[in-house]
C-alpha atoms as a PDB file:
ATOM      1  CA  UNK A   1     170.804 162.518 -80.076  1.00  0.00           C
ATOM      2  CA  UNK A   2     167.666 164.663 -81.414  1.00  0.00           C
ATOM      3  CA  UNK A   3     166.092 167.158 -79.005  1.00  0.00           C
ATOM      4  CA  UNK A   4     162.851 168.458 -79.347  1.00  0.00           C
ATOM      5  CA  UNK A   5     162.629 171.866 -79.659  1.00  0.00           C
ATOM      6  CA  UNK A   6     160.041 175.002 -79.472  1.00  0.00           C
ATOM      7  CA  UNK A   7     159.600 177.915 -81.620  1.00  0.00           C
ATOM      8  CA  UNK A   8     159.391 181.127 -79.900  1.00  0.00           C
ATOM      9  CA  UNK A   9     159.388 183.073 -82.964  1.00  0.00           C
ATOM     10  CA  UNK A  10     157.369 182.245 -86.007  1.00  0.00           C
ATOM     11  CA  UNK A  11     159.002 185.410 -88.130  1.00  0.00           C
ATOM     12  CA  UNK A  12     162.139 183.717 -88.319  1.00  0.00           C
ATOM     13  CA  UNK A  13     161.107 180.728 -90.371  1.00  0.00           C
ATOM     14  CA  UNK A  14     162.651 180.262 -93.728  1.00  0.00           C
ATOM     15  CA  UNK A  15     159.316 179.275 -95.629  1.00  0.00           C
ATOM     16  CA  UNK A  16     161.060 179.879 -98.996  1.00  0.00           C
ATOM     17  CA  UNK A  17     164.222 177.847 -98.348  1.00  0.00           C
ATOM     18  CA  UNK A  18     163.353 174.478-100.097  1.00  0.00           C
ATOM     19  CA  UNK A  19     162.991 176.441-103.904  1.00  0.00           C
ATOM     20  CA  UNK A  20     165.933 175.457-105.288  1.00  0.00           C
ATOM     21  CA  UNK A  21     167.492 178.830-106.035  1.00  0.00           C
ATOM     22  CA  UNK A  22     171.315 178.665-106.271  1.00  0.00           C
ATOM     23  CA  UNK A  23     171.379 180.860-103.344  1.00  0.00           C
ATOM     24  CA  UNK A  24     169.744 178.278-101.326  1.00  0.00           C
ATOM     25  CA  UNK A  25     170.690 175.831 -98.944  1.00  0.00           C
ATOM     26  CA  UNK A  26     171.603 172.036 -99.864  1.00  0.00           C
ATOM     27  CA  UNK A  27     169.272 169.872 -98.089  1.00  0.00           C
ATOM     28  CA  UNK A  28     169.689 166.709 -96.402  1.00  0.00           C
ATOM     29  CA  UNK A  29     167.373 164.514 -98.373  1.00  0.00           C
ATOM     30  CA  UNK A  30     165.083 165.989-101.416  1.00  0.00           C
ATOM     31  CA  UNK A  31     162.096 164.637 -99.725  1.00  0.00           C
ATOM     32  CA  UNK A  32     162.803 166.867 -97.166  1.00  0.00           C
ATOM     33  CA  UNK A  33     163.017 169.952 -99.438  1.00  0.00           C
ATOM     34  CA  UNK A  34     159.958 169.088-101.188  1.00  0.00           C
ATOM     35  CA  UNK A  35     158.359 169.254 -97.713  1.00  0.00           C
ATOM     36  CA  UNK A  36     160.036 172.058 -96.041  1.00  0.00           C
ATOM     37  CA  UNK A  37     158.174 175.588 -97.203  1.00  0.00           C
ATOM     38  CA  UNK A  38     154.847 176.718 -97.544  1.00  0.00           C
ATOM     39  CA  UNK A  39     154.461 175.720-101.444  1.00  0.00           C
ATOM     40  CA  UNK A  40     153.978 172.357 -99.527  1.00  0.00           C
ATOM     41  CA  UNK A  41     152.474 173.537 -96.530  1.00  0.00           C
ATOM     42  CA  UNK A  42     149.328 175.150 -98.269  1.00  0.00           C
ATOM     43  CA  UNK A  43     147.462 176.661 -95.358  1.00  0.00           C
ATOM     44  CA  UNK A  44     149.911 175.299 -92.292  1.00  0.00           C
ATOM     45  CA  UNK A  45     151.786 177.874 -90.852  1.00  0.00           C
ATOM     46  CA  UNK A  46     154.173 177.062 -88.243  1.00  0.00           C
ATOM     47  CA  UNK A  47     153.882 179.192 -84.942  1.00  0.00           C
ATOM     48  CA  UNK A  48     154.897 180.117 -81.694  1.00  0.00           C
ATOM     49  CA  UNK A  49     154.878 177.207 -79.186  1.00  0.00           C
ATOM     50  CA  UNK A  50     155.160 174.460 -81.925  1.00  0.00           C
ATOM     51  CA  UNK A  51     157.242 171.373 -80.793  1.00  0.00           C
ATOM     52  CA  UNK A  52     159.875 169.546 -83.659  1.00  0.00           C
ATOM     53  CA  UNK A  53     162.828 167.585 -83.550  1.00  0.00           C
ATOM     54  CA  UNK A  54     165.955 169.173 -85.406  1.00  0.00           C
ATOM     55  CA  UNK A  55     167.249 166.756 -87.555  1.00  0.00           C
ATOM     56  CA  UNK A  56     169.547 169.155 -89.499  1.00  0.00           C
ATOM     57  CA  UNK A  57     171.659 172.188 -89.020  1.00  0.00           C
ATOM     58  CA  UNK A  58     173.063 174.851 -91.289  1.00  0.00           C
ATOM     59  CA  UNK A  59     176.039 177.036 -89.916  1.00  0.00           C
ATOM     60  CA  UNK A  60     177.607 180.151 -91.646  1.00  0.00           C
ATOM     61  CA  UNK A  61     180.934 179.468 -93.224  1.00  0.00           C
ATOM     62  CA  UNK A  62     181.214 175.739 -92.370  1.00  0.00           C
ATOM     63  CA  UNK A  63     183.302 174.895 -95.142  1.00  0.00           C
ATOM     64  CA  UNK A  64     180.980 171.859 -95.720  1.00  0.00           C
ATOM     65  CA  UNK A  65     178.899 173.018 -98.559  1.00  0.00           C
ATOM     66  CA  UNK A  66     175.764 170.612 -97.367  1.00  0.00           C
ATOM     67  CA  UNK A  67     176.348 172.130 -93.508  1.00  0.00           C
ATOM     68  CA  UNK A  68     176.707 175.810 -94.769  1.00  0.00           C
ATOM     69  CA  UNK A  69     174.258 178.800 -93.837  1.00  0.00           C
ATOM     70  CA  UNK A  70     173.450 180.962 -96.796  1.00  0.00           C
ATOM     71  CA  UNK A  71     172.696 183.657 -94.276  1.00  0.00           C
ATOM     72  CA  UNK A  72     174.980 184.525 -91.135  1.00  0.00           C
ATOM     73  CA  UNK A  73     172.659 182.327 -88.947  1.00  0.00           C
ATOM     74  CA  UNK A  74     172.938 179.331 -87.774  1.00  0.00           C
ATOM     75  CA  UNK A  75     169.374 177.583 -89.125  1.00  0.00           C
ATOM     76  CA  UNK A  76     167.651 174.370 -87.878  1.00  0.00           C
ATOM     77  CA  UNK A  77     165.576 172.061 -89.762  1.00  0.00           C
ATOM     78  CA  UNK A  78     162.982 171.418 -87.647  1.00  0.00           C
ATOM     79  CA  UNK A  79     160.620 168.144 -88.144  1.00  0.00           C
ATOM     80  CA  UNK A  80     156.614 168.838 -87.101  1.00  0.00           C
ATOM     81  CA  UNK A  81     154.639 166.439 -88.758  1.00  0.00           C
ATOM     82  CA  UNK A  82     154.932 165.517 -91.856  1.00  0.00           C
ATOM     83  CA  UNK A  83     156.736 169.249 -92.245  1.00  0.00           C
ATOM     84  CA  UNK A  84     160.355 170.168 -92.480  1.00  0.00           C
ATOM     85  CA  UNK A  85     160.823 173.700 -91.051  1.00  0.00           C
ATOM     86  CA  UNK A  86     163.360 175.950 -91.590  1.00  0.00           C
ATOM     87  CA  UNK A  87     163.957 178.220 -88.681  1.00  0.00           C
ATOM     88  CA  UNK A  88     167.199 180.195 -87.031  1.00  0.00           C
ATOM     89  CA  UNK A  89     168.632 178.740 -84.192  1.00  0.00           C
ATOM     90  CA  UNK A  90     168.044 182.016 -81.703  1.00  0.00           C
ATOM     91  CA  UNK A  91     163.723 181.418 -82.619  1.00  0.00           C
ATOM     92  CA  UNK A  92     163.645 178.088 -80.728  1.00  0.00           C
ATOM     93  CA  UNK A  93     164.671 176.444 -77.495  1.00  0.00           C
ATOM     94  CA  UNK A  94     165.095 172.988 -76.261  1.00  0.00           C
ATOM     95  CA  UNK A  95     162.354 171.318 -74.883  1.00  0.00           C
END
């Protein structure tokens, strides 16, 4: 089931998350990294009050390298648009 989700706080997007860096996250899909941070997003910023559907999730520790956190957050992918936003769990709420 996908929710849709808000984002109450815009600081805690991960705008640099789809770079490939070995200290990254795996993504999903590779579309989905080529579309998820701000070297794709030119001048669209995500803010406060933006709706998305979560259509992944990244946990710390989850011995699932493709599930795993590289931070001690739990982070959603968020879908708005065409976008793919990376943001941690306690900066949005279900819609």
């Amino acid at each position: 089931m996908l929710l849709n989700f808000q984002i109450t706080d815009a600081n805690q997007v991960y705008d640099t998350l789809n770079l490939g860096r070995r200290i990254d996250v795996i993504w999903p899909d590779e579309g989905m990294r080529s579309r998820g941070g701000r070297n794709f997003w030119n001048n669209w910023v995500p803010v406060e009050g933006m709706e998305g559907i979560v259509i992944h999730t990244w946990k710390p520790h989850h011995p699932d390298p493709k599930l795993r956190s590289h931070v001690e957050k739990t982070i959603y992918l968020v879908q708005i648009q065409d976008k793919f936003v990376p943001v941690a769990k306690n900066a949005v709420y279900t819609k």
